[in-house]
N, C-alpha and C. Protein backbone atom coordinates (compact mmCIF):
# COMPACT_ATOMS: atom_id res chain seq x y z
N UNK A 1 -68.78 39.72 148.86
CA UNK A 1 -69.99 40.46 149.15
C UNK A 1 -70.25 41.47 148.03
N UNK A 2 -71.59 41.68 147.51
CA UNK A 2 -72.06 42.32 146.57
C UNK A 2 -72.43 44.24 146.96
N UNK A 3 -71.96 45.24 146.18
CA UNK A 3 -71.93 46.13 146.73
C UNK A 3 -73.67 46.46 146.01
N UNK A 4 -74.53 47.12 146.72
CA UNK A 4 -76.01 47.37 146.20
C UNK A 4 -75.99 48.95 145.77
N UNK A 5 -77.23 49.76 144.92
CA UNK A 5 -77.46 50.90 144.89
C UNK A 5 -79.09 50.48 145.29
N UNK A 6 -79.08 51.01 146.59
CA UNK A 6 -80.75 51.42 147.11
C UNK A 6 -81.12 52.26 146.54
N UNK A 7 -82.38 52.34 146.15
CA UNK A 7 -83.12 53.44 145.63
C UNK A 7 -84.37 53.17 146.46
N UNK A 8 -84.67 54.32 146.53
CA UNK A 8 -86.20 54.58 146.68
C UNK A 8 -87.17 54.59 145.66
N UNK A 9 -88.64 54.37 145.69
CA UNK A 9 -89.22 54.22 143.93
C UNK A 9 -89.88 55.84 144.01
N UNK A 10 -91.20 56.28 145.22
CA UNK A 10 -91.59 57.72 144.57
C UNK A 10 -91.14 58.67 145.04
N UNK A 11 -90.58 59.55 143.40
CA UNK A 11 -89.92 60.19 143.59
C UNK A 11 -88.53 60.30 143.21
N UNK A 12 -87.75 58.90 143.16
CA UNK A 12 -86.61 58.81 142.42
C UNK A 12 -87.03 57.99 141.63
N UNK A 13 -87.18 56.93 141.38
CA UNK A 13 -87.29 56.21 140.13
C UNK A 13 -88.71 56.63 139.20
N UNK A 14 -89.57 57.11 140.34
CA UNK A 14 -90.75 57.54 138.91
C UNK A 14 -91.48 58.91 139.72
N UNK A 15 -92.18 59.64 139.34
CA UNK A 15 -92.76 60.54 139.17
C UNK A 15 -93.83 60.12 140.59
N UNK A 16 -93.80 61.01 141.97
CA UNK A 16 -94.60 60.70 142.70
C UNK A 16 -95.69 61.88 142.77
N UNK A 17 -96.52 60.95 142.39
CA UNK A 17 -98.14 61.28 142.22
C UNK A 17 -98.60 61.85 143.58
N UNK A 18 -98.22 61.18 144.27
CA UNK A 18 -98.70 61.05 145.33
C UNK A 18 -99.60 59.19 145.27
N UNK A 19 -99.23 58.50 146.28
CA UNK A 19 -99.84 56.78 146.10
C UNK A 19 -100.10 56.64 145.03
N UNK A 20 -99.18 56.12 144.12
CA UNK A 20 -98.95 55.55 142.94
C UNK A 20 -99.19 54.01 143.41
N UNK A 21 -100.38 53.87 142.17
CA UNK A 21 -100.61 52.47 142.37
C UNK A 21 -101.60 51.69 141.53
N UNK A 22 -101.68 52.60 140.27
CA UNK A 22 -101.78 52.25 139.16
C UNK A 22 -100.66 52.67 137.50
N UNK A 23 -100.46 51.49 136.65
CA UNK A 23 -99.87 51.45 135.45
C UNK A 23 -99.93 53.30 135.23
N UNK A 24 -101.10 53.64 134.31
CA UNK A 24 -101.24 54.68 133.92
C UNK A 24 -100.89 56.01 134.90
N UNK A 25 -101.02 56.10 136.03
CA UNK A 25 -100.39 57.09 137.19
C UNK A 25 -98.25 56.92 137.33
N UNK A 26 -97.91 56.02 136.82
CA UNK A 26 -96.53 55.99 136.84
C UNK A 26 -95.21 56.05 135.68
N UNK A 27 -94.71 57.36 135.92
CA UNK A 27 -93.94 57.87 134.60
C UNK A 27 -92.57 57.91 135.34
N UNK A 28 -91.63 57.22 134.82
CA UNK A 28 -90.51 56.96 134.91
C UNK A 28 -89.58 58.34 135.07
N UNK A 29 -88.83 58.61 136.32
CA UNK A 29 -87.53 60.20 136.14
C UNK A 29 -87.33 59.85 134.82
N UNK A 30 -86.77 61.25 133.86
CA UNK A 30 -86.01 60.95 133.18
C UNK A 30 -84.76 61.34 133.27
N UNK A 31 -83.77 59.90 132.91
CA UNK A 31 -82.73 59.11 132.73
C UNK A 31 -82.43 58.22 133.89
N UNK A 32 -83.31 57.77 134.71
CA UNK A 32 -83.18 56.81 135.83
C UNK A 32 -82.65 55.73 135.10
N UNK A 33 -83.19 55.26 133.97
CA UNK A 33 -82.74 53.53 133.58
C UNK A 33 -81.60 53.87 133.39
N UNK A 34 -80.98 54.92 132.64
CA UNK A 34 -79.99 54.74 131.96
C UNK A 34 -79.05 54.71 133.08
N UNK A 35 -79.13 55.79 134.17
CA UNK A 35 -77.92 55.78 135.54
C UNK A 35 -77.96 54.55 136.10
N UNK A 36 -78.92 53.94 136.16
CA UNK A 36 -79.39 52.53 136.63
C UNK A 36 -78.27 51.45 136.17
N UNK A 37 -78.41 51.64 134.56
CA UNK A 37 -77.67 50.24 134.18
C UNK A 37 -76.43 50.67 133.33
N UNK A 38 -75.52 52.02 134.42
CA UNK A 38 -74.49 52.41 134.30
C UNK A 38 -73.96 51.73 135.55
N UNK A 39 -74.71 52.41 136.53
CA UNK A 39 -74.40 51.62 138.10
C UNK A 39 -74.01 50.32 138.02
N UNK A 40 -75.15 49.62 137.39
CA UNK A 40 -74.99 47.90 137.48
C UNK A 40 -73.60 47.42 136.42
N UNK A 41 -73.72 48.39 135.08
CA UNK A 41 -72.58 47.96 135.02
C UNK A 41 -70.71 48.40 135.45
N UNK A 42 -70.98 48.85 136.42
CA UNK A 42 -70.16 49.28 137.13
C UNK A 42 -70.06 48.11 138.63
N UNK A 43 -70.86 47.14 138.55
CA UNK A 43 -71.27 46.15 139.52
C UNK A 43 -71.96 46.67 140.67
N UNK A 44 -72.57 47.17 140.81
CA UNK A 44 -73.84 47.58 141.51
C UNK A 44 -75.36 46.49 141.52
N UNK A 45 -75.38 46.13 142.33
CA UNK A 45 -77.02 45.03 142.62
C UNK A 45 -77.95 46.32 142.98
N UNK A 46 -78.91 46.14 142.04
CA UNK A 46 -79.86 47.46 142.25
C UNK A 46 -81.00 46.98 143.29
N UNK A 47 -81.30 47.62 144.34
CA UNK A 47 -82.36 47.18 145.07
C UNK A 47 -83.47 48.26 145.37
N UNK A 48 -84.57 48.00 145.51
CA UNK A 48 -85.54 49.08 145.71
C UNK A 48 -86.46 49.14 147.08
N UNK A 49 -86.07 50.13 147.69
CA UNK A 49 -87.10 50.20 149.19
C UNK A 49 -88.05 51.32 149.23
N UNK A 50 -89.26 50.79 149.31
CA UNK A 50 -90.28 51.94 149.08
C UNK A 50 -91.25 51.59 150.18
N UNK A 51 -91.62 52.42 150.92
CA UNK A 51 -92.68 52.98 151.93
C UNK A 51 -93.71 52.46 150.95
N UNK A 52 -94.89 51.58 151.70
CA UNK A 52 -96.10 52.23 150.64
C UNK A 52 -97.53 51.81 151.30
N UNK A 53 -97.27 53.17 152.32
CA UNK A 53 -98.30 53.26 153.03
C UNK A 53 -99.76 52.94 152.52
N UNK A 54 -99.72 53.73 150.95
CA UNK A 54 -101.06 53.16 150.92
C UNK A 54 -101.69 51.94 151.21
N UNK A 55 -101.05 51.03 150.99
CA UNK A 55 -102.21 49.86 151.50
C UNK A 55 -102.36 49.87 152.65
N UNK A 56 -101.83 49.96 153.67
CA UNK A 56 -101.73 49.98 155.25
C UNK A 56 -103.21 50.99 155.59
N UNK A 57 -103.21 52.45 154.72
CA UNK A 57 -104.32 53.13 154.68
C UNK A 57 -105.36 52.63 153.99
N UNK A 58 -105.39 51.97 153.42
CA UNK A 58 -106.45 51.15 152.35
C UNK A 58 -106.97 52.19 151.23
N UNK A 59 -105.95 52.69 150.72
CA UNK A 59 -106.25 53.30 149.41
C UNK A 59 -105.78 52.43 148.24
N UNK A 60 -105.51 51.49 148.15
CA UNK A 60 -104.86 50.51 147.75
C UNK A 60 -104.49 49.39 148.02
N UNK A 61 -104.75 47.75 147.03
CA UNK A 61 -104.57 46.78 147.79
C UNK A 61 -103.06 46.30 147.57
N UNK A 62 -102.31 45.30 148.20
CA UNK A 62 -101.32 44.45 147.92
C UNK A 62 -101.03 43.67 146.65
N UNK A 63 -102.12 43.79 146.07
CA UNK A 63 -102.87 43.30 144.58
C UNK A 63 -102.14 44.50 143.48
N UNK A 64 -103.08 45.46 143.93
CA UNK A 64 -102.23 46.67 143.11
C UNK A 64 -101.07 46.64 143.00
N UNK A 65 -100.20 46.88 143.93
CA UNK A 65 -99.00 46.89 144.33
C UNK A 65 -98.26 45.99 143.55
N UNK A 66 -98.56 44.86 143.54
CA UNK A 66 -97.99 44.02 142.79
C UNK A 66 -97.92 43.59 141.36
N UNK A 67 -99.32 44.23 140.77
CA UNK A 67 -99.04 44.37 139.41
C UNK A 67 -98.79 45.48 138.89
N UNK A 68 -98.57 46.47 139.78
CA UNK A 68 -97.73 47.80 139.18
C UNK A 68 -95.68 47.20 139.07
N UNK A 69 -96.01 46.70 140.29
CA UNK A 69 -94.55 46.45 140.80
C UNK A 69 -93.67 45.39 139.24
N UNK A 70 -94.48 44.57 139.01
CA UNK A 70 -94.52 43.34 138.08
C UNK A 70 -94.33 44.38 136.68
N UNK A 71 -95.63 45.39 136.47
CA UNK A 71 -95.41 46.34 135.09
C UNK A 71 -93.68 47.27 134.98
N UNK A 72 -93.65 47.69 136.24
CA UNK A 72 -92.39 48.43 136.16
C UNK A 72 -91.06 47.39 136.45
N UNK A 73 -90.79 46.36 136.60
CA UNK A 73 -90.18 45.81 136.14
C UNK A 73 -89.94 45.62 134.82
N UNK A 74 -90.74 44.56 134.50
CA UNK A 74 -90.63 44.55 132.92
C UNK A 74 -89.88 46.00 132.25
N UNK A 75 -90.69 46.81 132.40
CA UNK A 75 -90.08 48.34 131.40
C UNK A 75 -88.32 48.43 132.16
N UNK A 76 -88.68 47.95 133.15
CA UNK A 76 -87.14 48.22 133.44
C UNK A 76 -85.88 47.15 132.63
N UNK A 77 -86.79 46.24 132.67
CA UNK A 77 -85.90 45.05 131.78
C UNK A 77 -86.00 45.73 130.57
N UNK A 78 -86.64 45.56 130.01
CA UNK A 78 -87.08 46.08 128.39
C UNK A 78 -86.07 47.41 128.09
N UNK A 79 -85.64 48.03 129.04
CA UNK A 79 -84.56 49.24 129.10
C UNK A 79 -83.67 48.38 129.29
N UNK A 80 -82.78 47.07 129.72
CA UNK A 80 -81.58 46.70 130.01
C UNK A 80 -81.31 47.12 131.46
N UNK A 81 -82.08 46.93 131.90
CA UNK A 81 -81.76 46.90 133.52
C UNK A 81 -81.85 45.33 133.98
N UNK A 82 -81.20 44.76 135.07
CA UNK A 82 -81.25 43.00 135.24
C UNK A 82 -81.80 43.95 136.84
N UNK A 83 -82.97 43.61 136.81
CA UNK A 83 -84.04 43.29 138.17
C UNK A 83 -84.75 42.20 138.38
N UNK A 84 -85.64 41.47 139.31
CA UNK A 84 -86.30 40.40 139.78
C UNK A 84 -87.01 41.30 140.70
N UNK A 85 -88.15 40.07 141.38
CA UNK A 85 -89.27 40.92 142.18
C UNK A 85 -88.48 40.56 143.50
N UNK A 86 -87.51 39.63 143.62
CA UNK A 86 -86.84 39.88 144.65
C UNK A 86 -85.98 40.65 145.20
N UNK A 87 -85.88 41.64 144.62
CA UNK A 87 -84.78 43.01 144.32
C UNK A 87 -85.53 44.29 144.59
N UNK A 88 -86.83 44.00 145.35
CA UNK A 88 -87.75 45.00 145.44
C UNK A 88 -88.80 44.73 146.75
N UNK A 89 -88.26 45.29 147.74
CA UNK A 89 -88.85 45.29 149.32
C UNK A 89 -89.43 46.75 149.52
N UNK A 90 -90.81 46.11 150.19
CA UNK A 90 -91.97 47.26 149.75
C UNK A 90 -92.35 47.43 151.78
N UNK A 91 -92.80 48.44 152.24
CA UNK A 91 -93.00 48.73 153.59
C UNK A 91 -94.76 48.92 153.34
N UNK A 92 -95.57 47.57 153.52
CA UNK A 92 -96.96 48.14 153.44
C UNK A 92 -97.90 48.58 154.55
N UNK A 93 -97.07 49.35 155.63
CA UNK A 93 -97.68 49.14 156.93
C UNK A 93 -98.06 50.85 157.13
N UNK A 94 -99.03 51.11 157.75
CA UNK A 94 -99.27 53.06 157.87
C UNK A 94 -98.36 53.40 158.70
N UNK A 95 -98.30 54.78 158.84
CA UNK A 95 -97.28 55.50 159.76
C UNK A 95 -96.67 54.86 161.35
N UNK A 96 -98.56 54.42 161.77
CA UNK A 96 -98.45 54.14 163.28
C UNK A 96 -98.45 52.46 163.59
N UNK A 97 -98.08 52.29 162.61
CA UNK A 97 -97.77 50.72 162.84
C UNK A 97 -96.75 50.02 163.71
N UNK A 98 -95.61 50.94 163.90
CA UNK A 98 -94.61 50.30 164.80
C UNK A 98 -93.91 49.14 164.15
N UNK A 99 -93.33 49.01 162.85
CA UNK A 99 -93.05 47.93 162.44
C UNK A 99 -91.77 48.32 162.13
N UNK A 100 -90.86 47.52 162.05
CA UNK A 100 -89.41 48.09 161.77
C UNK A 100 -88.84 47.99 160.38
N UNK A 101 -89.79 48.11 159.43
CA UNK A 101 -89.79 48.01 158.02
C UNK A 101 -89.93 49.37 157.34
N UNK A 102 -90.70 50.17 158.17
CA UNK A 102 -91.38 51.63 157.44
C UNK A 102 -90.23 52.20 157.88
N UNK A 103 -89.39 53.30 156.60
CA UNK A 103 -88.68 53.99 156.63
C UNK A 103 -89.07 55.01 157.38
N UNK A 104 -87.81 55.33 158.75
CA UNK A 104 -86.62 55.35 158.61
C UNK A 104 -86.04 54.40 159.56
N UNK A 105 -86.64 53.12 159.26
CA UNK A 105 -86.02 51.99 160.45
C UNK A 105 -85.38 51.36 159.21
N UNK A 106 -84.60 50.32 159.48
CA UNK A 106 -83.97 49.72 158.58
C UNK A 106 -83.96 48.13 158.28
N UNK A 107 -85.54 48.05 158.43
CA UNK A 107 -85.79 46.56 157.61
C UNK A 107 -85.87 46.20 156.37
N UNK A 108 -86.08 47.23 155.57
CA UNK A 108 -86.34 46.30 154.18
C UNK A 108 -84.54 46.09 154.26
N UNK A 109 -83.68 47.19 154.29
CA UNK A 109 -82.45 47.09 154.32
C UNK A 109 -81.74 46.13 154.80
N UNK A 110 -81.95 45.88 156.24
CA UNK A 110 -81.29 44.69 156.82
C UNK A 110 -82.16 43.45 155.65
N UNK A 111 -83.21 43.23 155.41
CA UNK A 111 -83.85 42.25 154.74
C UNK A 111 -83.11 42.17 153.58
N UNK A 112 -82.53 43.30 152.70
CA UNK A 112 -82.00 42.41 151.18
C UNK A 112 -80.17 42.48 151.65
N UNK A 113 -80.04 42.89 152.47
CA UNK A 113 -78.59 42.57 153.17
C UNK A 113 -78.70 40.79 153.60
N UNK A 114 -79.34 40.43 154.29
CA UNK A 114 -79.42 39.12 154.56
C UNK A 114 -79.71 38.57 153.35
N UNK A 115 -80.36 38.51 152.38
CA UNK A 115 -81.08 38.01 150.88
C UNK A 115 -79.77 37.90 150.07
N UNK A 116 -79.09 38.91 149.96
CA UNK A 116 -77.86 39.34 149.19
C UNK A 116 -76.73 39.29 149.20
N UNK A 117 -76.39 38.98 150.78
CA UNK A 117 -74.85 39.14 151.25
C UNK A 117 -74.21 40.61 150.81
N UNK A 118 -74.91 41.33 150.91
CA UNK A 118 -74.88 43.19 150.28
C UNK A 118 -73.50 43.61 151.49
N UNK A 119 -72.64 44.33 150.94
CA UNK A 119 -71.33 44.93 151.52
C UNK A 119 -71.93 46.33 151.79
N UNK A 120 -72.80 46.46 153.04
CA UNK A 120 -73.34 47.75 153.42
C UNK A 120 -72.81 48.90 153.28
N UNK A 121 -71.35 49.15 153.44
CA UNK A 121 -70.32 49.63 153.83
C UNK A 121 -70.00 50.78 152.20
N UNK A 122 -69.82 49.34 151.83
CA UNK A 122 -69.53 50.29 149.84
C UNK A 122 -70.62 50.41 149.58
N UNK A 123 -72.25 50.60 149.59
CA UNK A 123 -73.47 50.22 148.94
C UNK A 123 -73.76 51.88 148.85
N UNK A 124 -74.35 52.44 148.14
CA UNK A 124 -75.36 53.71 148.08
C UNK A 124 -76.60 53.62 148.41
N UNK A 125 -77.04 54.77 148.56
CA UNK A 125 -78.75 55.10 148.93
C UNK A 125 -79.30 56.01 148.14
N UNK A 126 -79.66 55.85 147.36
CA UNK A 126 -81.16 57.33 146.82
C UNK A 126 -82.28 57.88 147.28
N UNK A 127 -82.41 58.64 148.26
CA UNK A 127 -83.63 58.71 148.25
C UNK A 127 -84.22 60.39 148.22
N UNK A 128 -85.89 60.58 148.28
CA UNK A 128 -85.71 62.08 148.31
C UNK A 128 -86.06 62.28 149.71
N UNK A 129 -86.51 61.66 150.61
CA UNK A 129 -86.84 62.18 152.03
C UNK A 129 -86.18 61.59 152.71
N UNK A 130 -85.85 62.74 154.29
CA UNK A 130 -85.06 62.54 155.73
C UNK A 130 -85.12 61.05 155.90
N UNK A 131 -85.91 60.49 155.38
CA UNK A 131 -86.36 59.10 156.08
C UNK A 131 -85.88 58.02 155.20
N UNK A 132 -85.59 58.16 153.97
CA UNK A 132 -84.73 57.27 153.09
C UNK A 132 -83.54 57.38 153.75
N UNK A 133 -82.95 58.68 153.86
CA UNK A 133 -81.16 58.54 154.34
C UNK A 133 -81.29 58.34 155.74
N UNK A 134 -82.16 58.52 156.76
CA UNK A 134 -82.24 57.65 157.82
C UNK A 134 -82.35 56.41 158.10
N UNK A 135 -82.94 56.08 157.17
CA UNK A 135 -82.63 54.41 157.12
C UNK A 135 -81.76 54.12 156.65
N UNK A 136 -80.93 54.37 155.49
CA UNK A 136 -79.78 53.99 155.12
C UNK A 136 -78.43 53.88 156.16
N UNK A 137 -78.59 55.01 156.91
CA UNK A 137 -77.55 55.08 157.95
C UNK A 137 -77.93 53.99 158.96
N UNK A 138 -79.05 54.05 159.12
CA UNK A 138 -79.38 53.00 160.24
C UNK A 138 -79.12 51.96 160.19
N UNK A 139 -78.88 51.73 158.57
CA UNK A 139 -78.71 50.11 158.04
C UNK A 139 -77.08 49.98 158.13
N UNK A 140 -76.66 51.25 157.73
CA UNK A 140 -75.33 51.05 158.03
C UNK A 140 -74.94 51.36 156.51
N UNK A 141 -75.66 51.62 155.33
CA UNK A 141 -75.50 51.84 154.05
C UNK A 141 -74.28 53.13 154.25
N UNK A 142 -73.22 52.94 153.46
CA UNK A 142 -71.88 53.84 153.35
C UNK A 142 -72.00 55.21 153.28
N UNK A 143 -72.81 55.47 152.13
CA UNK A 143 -72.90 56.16 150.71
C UNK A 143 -74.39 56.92 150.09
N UNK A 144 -75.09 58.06 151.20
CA UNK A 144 -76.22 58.40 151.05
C UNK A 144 -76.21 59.77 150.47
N UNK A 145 -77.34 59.82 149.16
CA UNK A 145 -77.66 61.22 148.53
C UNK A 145 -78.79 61.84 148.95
N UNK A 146 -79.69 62.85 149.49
CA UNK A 146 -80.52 62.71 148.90
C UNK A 146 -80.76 63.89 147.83
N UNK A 147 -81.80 63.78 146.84
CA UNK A 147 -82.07 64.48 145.50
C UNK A 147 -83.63 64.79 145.98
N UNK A 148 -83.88 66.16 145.01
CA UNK A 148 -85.22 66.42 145.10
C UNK A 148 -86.20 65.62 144.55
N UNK A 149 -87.25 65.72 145.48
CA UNK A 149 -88.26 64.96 144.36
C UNK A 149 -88.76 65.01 142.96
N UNK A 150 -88.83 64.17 142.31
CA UNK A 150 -89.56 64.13 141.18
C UNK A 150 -88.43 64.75 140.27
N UNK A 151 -87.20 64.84 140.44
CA UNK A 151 -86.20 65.84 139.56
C UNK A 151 -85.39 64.74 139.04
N UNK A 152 -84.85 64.67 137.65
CA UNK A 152 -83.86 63.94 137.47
C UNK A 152 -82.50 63.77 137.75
N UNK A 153 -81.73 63.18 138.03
CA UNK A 153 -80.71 63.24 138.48
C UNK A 153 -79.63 64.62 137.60
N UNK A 154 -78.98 65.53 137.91
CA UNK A 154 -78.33 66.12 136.72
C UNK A 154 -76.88 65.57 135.97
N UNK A 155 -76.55 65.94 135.30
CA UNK A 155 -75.58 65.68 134.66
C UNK A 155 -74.10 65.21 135.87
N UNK A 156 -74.15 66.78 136.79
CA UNK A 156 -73.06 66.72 137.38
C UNK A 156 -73.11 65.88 138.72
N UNK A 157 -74.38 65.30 139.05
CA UNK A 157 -74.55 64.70 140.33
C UNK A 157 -74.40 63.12 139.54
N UNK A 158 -74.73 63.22 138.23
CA UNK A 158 -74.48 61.61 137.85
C UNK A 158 -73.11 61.39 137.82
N UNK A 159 -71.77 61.97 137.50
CA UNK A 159 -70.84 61.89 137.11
C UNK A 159 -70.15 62.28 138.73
N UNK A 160 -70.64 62.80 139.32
CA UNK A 160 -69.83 62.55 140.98
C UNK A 160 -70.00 61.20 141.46
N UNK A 161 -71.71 60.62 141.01
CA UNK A 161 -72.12 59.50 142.12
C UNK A 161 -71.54 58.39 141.27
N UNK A 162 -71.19 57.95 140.14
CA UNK A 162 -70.51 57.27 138.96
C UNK A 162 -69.24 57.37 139.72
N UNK A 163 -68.50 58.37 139.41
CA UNK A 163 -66.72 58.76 140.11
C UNK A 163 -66.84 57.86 141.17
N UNK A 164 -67.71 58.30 142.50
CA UNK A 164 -67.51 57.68 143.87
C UNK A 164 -68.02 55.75 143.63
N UNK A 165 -68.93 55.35 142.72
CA UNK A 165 -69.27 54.39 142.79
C UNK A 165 -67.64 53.47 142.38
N UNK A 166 -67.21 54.17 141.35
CA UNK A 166 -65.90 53.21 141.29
C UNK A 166 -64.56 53.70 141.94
N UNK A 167 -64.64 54.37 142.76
CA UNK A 167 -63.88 54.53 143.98
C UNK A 167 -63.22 53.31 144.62
């Protein structure tokens, strides 16, 4: 079984705008890639669970979504990160949807656990809100941080979560 690092995308992996959901609105934390494809090479399967209400609100279509999703890949490859669009489970439903996908329930989670054969147990979580590390627990994920928004990881929180990853 493959151990994962969940992340959340706004907010930890890029700069939340608030409904990011265009190219030009999305600026990468800085040093996310690089902790990224320290993790992985430390054997970490990177997976990404992001809320994204907007479309559910219709400020945004599934369209968007997907060629932002498609752009930030690439840059993530192009940095040496190994991602696929299957490595990236998106919650497009509004608050009052009742669906067991929108964080802090734990579907996208159970979803790349089944996809992955993911070892919940050893896996981490990133996220910046109550509702990322609520789902993580819910999923049963080991190993939850959370970090402020929009802040980069620091020096000394990379080199604890590194230490514990090869624990």
């Amino acid at each position: 079984m493959k151990r994962a690092l969940f992340l959340d995308r706004d907010g930890v992996i890029n700069v939340d705008h608030g409904y990011v959901s265009r190219i030009e609105d999305f600026e990468f934390i800085d040093g996310i890639l690089d902790f990224i494809k320290t993790a992985q090479a430390n054997g970490y399967l990177l997976i990404i669970v992001t809320n994204q209400s907007g479309i559910g609100r219709g400020y945004y279509s599934s369209e968007d979504f997907e060629r932002l999703t498609d752009w930030m890949l690439k840059k993530m490859q192009d940095a040496g990160v190994v991602i696929d669009r299957s490595q990236v489970f998106h919650c497009p439903h509004d608050p009052d949807s009742g669906c067991d996908c929108r964080k802090p329930m734990p579907g996208m989670f159970k979803a790349a656990q089944e996809r992955f054969g993911i070892d919940m147990e050893n896996s981490w979580m990133i996220g910046d809100k109550p509702s990322d590390i609520e789902a993580a627990e819910n999923a049963g994920v080991g190993h939850t941080l959370r970090i402020e928004t929009n802040r980069p990881l620091s020096g000394n929180i990379k080199k604890m979560l590194l230490k514990g990853m090869n624990a």
